[in-house]
Protein backbone atom coordinates (compact mmCIF):
# COMPACT_ATOMS: atom_id res chain seq x y z
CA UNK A 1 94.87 120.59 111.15
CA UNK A 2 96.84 117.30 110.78
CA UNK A 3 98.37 115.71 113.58
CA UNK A 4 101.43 113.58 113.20
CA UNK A 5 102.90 111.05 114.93
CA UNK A 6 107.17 110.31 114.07
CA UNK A 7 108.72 106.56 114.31
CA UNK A 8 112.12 105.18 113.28
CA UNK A 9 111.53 101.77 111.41
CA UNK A 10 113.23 99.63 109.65
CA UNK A 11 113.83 100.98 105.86
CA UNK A 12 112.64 98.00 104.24
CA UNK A 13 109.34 98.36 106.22
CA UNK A 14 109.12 101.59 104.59
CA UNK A 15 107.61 100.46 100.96
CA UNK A 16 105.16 98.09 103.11
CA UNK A 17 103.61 100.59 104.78
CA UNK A 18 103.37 103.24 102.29
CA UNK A 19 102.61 101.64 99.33
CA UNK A 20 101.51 98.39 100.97
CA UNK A 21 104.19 96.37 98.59
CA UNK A 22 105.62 93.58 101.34
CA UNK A 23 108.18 92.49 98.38
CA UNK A 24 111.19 91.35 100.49
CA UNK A 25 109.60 90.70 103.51
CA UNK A 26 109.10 87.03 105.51
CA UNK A 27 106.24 85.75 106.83
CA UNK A 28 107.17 86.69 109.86
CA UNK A 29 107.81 90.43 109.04
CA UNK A 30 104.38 90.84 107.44
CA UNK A 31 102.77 89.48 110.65
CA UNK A 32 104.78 92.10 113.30
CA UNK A 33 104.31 94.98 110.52
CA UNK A 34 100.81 94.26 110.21
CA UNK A 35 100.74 93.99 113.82
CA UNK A 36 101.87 97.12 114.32
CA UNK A 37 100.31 99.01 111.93
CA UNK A 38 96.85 98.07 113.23
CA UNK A 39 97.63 98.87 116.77
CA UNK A 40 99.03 102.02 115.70
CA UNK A 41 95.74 103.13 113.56
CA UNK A 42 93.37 100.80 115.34
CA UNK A 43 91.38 104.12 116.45
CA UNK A 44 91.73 106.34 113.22
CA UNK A 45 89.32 106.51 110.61
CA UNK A 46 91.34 108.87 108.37
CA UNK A 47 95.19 108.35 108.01
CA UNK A 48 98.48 107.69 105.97
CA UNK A 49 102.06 106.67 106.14
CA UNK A 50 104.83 109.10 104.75
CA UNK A 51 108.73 109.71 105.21
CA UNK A 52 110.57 112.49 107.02
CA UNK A 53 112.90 114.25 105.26
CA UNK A 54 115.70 112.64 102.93
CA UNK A 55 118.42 113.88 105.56
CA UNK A 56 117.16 111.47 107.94
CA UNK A 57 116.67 108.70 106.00
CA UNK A 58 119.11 105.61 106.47
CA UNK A 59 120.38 106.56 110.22
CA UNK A 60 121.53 103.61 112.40
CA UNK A 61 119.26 103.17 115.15
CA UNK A 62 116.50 101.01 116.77
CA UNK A 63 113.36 100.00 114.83
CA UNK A 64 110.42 100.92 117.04
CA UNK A 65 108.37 97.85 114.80
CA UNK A 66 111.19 95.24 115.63
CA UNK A 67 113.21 96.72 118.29
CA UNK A 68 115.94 95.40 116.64
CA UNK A 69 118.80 97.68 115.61
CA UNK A 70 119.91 98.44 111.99
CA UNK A 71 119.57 100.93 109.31
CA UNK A 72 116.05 103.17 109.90
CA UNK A 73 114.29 105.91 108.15
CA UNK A 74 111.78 108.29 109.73
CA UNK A 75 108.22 107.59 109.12
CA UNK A 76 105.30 109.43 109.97
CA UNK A 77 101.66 108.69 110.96
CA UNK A 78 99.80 111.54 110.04
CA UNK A 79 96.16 111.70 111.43
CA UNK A 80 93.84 113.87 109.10
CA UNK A 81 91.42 116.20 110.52
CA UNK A 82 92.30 114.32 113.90
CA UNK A 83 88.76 112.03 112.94
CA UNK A 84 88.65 109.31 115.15
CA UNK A 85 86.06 106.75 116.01
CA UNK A 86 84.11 106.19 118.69
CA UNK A 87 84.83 109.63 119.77
């Protein structure tokens, strides 16, 4: 069984993380996505990004990558088989 993990982030993170495209994004952006991303799967062998549903796409709201506030879409971590290392 998958487990799954739910963050708000920014929308234009959203390409980035899924299909690792970082079109659009600053220097600075890739650094705090990246960032994130590896401290968020730094113990997961077997993983992937997807969005929630399309009714919760483009909510205002705080971007749990930035913590700044803007326009955010639902994105989930979803942990396969819950295989994790060192474990």
């Amino acid at each position: 069984m998958d487990n799954v993990i739910e963050y708000s982030v920014g929308e234009h993170f959203i390409a980035a993380l899924i299909n690792g495209d970082m079109t659009g994004l600053n220097d600075d952006e890739i650094k705090t996505l990246e960032r994130f991303e590896r401290t968020e799967t730094e113990n997961l062998t077997n993983y992937h990004w997807s969005t929630g549903p399309i009714e919760h796409s483009s909510e205002f709201g705080r971007c749990e990558i930035t913590g700044m506030l803007g326009n955010v879409a639902e994105l989930h971590l979803v942990m396969m088989d819950s295989l994790i290392k060192n474990h």
